[in-house]
Protein backbone atom coordinates (compact mmCIF):
# COMPACT_ATOMS: atom_id res chain seq x y z
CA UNK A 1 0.25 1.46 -7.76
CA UNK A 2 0.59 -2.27 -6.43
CA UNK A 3 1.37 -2.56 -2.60
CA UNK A 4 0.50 -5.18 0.41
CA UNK A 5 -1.33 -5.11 3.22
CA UNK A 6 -0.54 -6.84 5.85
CA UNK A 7 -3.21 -7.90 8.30
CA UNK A 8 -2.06 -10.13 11.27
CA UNK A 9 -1.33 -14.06 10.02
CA UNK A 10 -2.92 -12.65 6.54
CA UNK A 11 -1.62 -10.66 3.62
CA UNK A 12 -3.58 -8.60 0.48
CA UNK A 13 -1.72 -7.82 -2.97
CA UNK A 14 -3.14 -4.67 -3.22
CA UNK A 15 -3.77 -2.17 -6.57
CA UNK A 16 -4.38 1.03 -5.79
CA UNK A 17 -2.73 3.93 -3.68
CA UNK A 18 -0.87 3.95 -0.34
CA UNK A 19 -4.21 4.12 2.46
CA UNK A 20 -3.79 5.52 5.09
CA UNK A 21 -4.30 4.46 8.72
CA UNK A 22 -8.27 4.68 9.09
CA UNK A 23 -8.50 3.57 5.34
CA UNK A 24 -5.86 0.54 5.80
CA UNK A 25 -7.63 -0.79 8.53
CA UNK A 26 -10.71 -0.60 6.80
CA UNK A 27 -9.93 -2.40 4.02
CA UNK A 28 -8.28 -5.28 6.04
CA UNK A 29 -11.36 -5.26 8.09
CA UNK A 30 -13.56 -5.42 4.88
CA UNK A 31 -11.78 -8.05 3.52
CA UNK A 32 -11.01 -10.21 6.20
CA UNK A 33 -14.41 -10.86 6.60
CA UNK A 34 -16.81 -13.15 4.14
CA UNK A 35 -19.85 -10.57 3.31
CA UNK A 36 -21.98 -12.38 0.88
CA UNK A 37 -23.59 -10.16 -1.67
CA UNK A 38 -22.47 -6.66 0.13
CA UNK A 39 -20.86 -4.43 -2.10
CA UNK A 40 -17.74 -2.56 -1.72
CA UNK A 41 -17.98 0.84 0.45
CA UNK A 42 -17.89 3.99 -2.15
CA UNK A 43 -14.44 5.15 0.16
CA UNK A 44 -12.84 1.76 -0.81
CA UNK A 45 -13.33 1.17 -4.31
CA UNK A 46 -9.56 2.95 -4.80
CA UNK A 47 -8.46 -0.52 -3.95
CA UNK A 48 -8.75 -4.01 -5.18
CA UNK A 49 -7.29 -7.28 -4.24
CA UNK A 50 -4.75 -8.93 -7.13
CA UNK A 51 -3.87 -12.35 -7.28
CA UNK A 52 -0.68 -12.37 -9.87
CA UNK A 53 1.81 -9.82 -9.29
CA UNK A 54 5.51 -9.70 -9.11
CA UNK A 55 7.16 -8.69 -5.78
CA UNK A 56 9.39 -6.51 -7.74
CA UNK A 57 5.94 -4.41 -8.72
CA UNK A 58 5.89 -3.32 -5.30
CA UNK A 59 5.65 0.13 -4.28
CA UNK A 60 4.21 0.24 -0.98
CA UNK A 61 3.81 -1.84 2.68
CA UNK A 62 1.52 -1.33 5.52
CA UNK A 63 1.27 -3.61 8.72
CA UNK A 64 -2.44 -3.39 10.49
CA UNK A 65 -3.01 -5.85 13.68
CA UNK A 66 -4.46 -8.49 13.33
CA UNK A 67 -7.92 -8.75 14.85
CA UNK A 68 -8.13 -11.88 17.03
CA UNK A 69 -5.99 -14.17 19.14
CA UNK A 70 -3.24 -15.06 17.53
CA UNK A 71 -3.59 -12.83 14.83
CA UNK A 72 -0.81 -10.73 15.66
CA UNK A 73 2.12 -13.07 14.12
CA UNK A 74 3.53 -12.35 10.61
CA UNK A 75 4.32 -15.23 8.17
CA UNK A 76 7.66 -15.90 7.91
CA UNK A 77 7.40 -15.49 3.80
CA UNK A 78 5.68 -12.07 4.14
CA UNK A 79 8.78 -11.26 7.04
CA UNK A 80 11.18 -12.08 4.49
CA UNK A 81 9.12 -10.25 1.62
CA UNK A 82 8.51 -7.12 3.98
CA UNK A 83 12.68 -7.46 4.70
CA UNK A 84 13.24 -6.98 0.73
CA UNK A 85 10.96 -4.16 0.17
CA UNK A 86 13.01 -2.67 2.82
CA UNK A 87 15.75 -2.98 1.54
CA UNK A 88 14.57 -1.66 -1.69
CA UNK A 89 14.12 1.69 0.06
CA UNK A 90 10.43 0.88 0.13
CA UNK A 91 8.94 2.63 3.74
CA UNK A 92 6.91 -0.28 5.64
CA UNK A 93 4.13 1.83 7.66
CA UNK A 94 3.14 -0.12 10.68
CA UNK A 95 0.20 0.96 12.42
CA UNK A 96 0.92 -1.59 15.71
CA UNK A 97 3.88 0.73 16.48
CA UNK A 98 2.78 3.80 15.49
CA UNK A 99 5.15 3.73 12.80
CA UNK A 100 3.53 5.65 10.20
């Protein structure tokens, strides 16, 4: 499965299956931050990060906060991308609203 994750200002093409909350915000956490020579948490190798998808590949959304100042706004690309994956049917699970 091929979803993104949307973390504040900052987005993930994501392979792997829909997380949930706990295991969203993990991942954005884990990625958001440069960890030089740590390896990948056993409960997160599900997912990896993909650099060449198409947006039509994807099956899943999920909105985490951001986790400083300013973090909070969305892009207006990944806006208009999160817009079409609604309108594809596609569910976009928000944790800042409790949407999920």
């Amino acid at each position: 499965m091929l979803g993104i994750l949307v973390h504040g200002d900052n987005h993930f093409i994501v392979r792997g299956p829909l997380p949930d909350r706990a295991t969203a915000l993990a991942l954005a956490r884990h990625w958001s931050i440069i960890q030089i020579g740590r390896e990948t948490p056993i409960s997160l190798r599900k997912w990896t990060i993909s650099t060449r998808e198409f947006r039509e590949n994807l099956e899943w959304a999920v909105i985490v906060p951001g986790d400083g100042p300013g973090d909070g706004e969305i892009s207006p690309a990944v806006s208009q991308l999160l817009g079409e994956l609604s309108a594809r049917g596609i569910v976009i699970y928000d944790s800042r609203t409790n949407d999920w």
